[in-house]
C-alpha atoms as a PDB file:
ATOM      1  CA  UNK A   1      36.956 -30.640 130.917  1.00  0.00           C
ATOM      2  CA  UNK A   2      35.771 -30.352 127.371  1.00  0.00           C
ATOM      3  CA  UNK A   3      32.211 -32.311 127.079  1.00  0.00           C
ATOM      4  CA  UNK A   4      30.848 -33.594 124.143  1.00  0.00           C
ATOM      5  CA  UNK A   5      29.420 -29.745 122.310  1.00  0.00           C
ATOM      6  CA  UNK A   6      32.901 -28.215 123.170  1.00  0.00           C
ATOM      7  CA  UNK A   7      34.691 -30.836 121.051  1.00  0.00           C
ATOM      8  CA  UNK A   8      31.440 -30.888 118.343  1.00  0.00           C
ATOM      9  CA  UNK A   9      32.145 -26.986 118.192  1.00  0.00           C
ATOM     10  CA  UNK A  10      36.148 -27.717 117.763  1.00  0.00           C
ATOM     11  CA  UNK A  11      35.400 -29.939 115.160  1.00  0.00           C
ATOM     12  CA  UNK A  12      33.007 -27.980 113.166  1.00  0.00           C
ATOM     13  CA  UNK A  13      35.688 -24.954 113.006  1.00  0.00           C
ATOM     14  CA  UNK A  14      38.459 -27.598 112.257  1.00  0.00           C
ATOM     15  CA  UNK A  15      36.271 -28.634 109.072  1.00  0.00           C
ATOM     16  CA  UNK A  16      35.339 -24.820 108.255  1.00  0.00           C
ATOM     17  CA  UNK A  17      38.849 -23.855 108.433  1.00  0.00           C
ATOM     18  CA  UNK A  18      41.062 -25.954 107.035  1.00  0.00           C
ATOM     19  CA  UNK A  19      41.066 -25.695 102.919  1.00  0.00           C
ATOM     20  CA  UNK A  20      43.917 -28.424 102.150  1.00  0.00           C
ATOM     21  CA  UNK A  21      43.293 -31.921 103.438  1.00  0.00           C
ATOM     22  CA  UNK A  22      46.828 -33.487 102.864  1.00  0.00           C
ATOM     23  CA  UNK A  23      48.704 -33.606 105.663  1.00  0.00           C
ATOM     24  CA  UNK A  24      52.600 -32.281 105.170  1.00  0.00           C
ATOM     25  CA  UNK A  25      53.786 -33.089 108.248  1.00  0.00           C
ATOM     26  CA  UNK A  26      52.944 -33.885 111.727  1.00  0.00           C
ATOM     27  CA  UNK A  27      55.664 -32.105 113.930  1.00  0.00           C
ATOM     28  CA  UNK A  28      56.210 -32.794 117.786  1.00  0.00           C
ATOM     29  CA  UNK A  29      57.154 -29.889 119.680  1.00  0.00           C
ATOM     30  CA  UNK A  30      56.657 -31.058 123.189  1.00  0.00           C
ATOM     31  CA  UNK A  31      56.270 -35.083 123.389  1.00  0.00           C
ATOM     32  CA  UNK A  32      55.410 -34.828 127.234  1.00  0.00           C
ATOM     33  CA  UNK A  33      51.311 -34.814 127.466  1.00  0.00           C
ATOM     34  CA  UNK A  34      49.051 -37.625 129.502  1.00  0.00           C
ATOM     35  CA  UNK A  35      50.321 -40.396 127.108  1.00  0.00           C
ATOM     36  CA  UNK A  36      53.527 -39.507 125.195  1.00  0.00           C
ATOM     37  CA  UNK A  37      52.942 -38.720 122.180  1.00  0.00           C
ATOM     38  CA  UNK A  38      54.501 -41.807 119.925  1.00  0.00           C
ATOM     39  CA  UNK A  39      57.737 -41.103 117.780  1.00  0.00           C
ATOM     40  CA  UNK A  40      56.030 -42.639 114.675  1.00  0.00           C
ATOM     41  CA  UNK A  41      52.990 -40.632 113.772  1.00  0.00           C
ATOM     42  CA  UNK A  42      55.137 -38.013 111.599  1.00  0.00           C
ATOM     43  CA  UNK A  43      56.061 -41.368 109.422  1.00  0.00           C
ATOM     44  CA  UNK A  44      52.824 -42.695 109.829  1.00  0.00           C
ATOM     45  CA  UNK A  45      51.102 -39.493 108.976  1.00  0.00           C
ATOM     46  CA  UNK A  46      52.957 -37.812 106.381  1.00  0.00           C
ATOM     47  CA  UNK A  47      51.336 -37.288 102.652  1.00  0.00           C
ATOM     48  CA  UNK A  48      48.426 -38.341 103.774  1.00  0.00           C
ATOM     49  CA  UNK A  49      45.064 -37.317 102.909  1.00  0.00           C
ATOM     50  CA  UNK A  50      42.544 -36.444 105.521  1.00  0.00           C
ATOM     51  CA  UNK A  51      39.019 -38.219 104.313  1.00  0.00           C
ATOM     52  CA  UNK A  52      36.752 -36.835 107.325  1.00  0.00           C
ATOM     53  CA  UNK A  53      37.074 -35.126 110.404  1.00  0.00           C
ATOM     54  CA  UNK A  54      34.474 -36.349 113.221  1.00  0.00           C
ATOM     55  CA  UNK A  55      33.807 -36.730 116.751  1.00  0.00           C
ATOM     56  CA  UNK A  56      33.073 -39.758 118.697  1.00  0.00           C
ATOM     57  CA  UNK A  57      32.277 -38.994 122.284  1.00  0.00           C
ATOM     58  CA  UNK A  58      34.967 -36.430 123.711  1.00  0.00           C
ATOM     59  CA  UNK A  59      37.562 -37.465 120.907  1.00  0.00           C
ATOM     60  CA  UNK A  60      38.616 -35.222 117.813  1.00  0.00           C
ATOM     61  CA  UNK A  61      38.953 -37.931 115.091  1.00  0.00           C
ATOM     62  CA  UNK A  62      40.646 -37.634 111.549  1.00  0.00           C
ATOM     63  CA  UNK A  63      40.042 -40.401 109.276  1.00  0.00           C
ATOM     64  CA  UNK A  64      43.220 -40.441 107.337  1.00  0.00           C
ATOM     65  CA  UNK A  65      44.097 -42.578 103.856  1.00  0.00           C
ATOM     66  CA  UNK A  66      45.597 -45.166 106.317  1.00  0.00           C
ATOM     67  CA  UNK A  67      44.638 -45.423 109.539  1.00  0.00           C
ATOM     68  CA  UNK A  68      43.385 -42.756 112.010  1.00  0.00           C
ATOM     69  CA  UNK A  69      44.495 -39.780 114.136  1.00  0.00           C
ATOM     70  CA  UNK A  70      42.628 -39.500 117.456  1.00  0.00           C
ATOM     71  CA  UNK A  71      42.912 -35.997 119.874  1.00  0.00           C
ATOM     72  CA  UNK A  72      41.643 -35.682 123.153  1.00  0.00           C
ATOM     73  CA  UNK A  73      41.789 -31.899 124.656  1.00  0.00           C
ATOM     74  CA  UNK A  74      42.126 -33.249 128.522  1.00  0.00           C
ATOM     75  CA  UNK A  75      41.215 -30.486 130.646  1.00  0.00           C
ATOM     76  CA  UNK A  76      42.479 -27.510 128.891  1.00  0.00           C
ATOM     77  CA  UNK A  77      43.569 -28.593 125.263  1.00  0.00           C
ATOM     78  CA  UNK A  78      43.104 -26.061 122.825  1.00  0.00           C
ATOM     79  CA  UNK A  79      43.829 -26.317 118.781  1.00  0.00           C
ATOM     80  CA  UNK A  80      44.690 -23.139 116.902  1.00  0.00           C
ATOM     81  CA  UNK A  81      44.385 -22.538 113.532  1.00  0.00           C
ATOM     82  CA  UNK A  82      47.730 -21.285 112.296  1.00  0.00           C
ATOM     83  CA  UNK A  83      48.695 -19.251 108.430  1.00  0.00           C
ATOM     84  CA  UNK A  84      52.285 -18.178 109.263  1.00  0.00           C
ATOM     85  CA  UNK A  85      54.723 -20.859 109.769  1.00  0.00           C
ATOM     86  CA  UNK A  86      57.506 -18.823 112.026  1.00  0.00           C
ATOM     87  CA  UNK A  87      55.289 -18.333 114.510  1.00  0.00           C
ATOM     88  CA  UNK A  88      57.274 -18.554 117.885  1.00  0.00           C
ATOM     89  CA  UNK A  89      56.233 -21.429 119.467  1.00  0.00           C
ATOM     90  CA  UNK A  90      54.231 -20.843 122.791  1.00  0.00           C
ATOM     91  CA  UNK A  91      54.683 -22.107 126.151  1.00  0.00           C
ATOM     92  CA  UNK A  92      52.639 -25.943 126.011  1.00  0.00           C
ATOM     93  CA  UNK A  93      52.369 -26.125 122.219  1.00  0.00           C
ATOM     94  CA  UNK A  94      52.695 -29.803 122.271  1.00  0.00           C
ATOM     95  CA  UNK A  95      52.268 -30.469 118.240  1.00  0.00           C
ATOM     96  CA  UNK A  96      51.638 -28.942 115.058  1.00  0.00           C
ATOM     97  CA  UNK A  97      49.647 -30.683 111.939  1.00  0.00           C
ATOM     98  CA  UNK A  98      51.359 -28.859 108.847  1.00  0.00           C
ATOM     99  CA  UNK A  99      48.621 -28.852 105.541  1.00  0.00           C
ATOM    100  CA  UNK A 100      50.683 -29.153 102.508  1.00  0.00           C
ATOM    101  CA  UNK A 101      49.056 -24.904 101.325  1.00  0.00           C
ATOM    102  CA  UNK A 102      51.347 -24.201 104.440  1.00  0.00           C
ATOM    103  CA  UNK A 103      48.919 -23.880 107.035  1.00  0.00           C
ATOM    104  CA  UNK A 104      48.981 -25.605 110.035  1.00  0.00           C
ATOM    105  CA  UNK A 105      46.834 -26.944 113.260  1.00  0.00           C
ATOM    106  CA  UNK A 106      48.708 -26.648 116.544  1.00  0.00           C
ATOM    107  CA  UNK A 107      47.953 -27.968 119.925  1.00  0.00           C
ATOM    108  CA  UNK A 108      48.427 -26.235 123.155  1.00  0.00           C
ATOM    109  CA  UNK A 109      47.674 -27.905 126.917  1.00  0.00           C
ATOM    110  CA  UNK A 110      48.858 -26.253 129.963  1.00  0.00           C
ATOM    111  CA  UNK A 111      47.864 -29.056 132.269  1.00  0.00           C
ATOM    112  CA  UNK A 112      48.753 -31.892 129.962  1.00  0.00           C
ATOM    113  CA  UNK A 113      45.874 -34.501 130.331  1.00  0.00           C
ATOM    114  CA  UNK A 114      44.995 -34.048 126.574  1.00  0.00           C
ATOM    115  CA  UNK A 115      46.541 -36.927 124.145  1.00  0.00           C
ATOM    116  CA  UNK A 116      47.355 -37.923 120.505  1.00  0.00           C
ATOM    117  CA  UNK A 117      47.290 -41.451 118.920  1.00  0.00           C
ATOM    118  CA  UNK A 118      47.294 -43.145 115.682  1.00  0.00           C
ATOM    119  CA  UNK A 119      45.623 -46.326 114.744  1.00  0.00           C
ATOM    120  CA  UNK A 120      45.581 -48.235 111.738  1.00  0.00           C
ATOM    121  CA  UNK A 121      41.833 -49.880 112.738  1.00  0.00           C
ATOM    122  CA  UNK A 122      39.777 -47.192 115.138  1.00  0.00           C
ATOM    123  CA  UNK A 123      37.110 -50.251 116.320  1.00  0.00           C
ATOM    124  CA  UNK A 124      40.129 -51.809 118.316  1.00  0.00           C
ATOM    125  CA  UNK A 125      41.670 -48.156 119.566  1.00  0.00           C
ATOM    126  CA  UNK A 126      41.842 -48.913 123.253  1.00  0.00           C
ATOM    127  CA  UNK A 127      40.808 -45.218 124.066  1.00  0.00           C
ATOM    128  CA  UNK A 128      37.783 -45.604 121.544  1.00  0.00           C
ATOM    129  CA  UNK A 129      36.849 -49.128 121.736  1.00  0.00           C
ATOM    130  CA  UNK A 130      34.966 -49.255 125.234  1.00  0.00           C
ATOM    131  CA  UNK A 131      32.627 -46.231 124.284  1.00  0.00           C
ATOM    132  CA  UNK A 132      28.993 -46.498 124.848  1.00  0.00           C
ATOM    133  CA  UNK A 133      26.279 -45.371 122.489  1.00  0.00           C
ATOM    134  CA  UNK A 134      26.288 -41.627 121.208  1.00  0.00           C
ATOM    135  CA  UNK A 135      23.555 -39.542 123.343  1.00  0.00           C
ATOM    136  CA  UNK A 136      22.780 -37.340 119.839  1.00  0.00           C
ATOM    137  CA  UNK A 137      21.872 -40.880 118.099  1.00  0.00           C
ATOM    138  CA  UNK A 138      18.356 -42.339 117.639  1.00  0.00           C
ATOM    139  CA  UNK A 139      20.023 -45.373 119.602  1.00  0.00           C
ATOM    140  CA  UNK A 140      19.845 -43.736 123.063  1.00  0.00           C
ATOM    141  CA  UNK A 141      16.592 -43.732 123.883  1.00  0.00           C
ATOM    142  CA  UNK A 142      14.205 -43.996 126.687  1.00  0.00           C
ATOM    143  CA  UNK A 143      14.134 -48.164 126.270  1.00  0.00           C
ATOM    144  CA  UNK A 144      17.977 -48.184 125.816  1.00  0.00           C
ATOM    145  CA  UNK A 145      18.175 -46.232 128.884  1.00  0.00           C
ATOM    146  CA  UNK A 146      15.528 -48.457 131.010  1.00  0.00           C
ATOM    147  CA  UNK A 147      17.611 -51.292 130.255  1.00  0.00           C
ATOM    148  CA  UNK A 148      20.299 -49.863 131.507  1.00  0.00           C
ATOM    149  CA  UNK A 149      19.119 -48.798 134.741  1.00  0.00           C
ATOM    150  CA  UNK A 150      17.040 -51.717 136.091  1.00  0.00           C
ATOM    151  CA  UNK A 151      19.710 -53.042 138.064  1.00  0.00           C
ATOM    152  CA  UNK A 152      21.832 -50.588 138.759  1.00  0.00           C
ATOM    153  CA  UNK A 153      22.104 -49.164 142.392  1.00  0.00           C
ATOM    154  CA  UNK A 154      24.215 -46.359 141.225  1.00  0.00           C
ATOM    155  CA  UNK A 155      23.145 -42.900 141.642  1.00  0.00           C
ATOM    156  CA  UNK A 156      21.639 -41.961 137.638  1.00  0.00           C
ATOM    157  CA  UNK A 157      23.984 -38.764 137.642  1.00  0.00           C
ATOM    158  CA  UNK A 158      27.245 -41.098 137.600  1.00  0.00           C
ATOM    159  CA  UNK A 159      25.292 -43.421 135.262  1.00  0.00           C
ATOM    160  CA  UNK A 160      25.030 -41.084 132.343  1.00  0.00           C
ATOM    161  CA  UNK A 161      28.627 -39.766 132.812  1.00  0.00           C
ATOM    162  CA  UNK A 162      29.973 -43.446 132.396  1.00  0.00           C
ATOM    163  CA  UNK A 163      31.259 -43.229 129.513  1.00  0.00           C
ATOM    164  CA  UNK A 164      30.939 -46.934 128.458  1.00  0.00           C
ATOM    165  CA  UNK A 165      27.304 -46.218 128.642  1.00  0.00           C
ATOM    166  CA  UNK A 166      26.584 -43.111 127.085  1.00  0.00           C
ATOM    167  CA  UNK A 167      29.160 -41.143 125.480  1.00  0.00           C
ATOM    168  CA  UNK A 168      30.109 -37.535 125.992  1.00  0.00           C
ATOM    169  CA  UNK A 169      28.473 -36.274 129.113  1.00  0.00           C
ATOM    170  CA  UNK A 170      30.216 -34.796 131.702  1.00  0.00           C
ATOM    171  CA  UNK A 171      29.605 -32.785 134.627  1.00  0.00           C
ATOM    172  CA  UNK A 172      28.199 -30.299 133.753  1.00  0.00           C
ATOM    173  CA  UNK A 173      25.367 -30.979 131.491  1.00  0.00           C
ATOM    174  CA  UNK A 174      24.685 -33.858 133.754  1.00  0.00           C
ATOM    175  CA  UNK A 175      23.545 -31.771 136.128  1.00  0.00           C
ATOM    176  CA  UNK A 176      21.460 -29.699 133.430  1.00  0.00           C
ATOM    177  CA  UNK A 177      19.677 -32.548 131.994  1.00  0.00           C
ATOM    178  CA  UNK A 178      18.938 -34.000 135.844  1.00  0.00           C
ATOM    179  CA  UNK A 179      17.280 -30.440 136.323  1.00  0.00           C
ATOM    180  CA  UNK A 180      14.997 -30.088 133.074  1.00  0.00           C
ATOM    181  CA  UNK A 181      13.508 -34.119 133.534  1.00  0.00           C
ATOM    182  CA  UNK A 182      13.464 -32.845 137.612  1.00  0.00           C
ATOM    183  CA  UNK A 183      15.278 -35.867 138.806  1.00  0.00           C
ATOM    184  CA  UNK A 184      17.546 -35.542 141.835  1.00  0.00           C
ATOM    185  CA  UNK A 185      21.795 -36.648 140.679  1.00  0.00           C
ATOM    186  CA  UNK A 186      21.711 -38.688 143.081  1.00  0.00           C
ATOM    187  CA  UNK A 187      18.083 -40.888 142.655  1.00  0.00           C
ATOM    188  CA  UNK A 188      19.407 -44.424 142.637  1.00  0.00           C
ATOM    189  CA  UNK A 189      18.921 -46.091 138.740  1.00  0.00           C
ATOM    190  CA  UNK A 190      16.878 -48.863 139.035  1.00  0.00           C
ATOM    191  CA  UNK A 191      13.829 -46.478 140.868  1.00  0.00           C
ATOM    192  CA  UNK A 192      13.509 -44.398 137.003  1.00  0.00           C
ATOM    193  CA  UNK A 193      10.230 -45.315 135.272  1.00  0.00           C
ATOM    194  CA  UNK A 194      10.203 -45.325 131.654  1.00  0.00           C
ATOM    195  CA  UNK A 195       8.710 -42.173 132.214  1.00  0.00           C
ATOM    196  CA  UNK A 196      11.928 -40.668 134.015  1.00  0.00           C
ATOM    197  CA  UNK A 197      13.822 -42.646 131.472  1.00  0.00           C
ATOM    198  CA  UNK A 198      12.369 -40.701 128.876  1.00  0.00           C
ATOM    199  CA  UNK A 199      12.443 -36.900 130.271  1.00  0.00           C
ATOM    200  CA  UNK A 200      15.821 -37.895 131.056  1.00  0.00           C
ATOM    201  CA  UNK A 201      16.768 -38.874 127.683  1.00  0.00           C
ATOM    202  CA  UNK A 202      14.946 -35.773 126.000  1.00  0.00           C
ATOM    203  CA  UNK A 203      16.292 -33.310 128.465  1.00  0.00           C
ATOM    204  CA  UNK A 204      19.982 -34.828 127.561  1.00  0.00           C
ATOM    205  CA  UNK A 205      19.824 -34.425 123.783  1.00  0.00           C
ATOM    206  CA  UNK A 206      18.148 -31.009 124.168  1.00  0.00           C
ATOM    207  CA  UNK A 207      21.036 -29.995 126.225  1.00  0.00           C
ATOM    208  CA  UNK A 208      23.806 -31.146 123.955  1.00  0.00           C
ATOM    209  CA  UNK A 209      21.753 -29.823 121.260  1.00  0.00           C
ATOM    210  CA  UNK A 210      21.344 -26.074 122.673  1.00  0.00           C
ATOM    211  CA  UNK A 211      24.997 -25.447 123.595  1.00  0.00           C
ATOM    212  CA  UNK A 212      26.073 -27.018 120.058  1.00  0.00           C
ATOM    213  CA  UNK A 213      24.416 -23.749 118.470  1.00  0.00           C
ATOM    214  CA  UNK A 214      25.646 -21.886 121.537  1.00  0.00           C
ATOM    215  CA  UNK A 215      29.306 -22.794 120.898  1.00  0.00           C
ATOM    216  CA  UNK A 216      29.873 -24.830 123.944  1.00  0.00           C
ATOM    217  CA  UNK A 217      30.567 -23.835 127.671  1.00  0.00           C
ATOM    218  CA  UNK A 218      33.387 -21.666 129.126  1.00  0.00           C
ATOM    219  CA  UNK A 219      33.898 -21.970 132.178  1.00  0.00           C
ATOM    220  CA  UNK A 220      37.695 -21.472 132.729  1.00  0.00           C
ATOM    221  CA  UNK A 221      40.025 -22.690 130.032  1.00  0.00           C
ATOM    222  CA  UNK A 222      38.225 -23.780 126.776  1.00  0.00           C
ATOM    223  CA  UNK A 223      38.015 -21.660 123.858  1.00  0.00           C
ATOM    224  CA  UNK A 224      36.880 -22.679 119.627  1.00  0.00           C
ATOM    225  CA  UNK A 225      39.263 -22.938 116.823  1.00  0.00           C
ATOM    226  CA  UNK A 226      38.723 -18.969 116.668  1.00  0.00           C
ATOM    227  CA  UNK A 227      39.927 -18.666 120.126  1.00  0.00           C
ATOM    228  CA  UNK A 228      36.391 -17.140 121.417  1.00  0.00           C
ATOM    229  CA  UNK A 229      34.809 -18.757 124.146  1.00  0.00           C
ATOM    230  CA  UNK A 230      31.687 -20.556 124.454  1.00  0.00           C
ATOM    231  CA  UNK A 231      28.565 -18.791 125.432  1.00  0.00           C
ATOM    232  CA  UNK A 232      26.247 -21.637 126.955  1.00  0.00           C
ATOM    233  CA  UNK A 233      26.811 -20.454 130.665  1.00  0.00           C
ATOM    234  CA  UNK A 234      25.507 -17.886 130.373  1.00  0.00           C
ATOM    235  CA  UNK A 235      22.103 -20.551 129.450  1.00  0.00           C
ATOM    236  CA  UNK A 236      22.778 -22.526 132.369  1.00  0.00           C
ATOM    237  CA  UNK A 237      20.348 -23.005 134.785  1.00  0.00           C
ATOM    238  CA  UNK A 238      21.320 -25.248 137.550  1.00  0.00           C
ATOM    239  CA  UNK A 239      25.040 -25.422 137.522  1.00  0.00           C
ATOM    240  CA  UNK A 240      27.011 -23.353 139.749  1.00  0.00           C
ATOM    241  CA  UNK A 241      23.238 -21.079 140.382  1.00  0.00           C
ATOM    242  CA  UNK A 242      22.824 -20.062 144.041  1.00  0.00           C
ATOM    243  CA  UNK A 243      19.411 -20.248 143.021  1.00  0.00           C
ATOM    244  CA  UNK A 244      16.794 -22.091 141.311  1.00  0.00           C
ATOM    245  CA  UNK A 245      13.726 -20.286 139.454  1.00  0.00           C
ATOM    246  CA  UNK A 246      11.621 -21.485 141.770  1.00  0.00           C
ATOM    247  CA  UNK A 247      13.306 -19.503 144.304  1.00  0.00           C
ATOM    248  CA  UNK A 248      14.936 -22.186 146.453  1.00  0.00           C
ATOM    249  CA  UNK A 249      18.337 -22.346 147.254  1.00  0.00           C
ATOM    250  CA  UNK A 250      20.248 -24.999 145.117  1.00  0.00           C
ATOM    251  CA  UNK A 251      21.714 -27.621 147.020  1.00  0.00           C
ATOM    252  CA  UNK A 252      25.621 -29.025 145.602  1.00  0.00           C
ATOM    253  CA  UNK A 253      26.324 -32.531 146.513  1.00  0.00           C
ATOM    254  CA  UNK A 254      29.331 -34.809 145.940  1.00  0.00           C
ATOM    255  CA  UNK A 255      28.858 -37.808 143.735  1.00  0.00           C
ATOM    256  CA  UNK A 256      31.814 -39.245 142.388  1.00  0.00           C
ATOM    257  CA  UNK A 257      34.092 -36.676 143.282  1.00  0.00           C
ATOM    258  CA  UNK A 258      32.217 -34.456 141.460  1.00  0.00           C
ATOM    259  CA  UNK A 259      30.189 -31.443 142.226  1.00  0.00           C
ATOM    260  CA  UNK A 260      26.304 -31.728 141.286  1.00  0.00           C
ATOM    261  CA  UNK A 261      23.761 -28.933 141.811  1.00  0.00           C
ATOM    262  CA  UNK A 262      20.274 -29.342 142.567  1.00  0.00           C
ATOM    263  CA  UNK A 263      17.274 -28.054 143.241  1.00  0.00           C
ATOM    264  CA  UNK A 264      15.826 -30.175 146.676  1.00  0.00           C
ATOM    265  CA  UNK A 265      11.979 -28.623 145.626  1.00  0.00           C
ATOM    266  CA  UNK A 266      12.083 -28.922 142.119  1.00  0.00           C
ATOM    267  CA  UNK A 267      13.763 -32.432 141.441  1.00  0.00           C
ATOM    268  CA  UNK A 268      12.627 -35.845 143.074  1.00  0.00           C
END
């Protein structure tokens, strides 16, 4: 699933690319995704001028004249930046956003867990609402996250991918910042010091921060605006390795459902 620099990455090329910011129309080619998508965003939509294009947490967000327009990719969303308007329609192209020069945004999600709303006030989105701070802000830091954990007996890994908490993490760099601040996935919360609290944090933003510039992670199905993939695996070092640096063997453990890898030697 797209984390939090996949979607920063999307959203940089979205604001690169596009040159008109009035929206013609908004066209639904396929209506069936994880929510349907609603029969009144083309009225709600139309004309209208985009005024910014952002991210908050995993979501794609256009700020619109009136009201908002708020994408999630799913698993294996992917926007493509389109100049010819007969284009056959592919197989899963779920919507287009027509620009009024004729070019157009369209949407394409062969598993269908991706989703597209509009809201006239974003604070009371339900999708949006419930998220916790933004791990790239001065906001998270290692006293925010101390707080946090002092009475929590969950393990810190599924802390920091709860999304009410901290916004934007998933799986996968999870397990990378647990590595860097050496703290095993599945330490229970309310044993981190402020110390741990504070590696952790570091080790989270520097993280994000390095596969930004990288262009995200590729592991199977996502792919920029450009349709070229994201070269921070090849930068990972704990996440589906065999090996750690150390030379141990990396240990993978089930928390949540989810795969984490560790290194037994090198984390505590």
């Amino acid at each position: 699933m797209p984390e939090l620099p996949e979607v920063e990455t999307v959203v940089k090329a979205i604001n690169k690319s596009i040159k008109s910011r009035q929206i013609n129309k908004f066209k639904i080619i396929n209506s069936k995704l994880r929510w349907t998508i609603s029969s009144y965003i083309p009225s709600k939509t139309k004309d209208n001028y985009i005024k910014t294009i952002y991210r908050r947490g995993k979501y794609i967000i256009f700020k619109l004249d009136i009201g908002y327009l708020i994408i999630h990719l799913g698993m294996t969303g992917i926007i493509k930046f389109i100049n010819d308007k007969d284009l056959p329609y592919e197989k899963h192209d779920h919507f287009d956003i027509e620009f009024k020069d004729g070019y157009i945004l369209r949407y394409n999600d062969v598993r269908k867990f991706g989703s597209v709303h509009y809201c006239k006030n974003i604070d009371n989105q339900f999708l949006v609402k419930k998220l916790g701070c933004e791990p790239l802000d001065d906001t998270f830091d290692k006293f925010y996250l101390k707080r946090v954990c002092q009475k929590k007996e969950i393990p810190i890994k599924n802390l920091i991918m709860n999304q009410t908490i901290v916004t934007g993490i998933g799986n996968i760099y999870a397990c990378e910042a647990l590595f860097i601040s050496e703290i095993k996935p599945h330490k229970k919360s309310k044993l981190l010091t402020l110390d741990n609290c504070e590696k952790l944090v570091n080790a989270i933003k520097f993280v994000l921060k390095k596969s930004i510039r990288a262009g995200g992670t590729t592991l199977k199905d996502f792919k920029s605006l450009d349709g070229k993939p994201g070269y921070f695996k090849q930068k990972l070092l704990v996440y589906g390795k065999q090996l750690c640096g150390c030379g141990n063997e990396i240990k993978i453990l089930k928390i949540g459902g989810r795969s984490s890898f560790y290194c037994n030697k090198c984390q505590k």
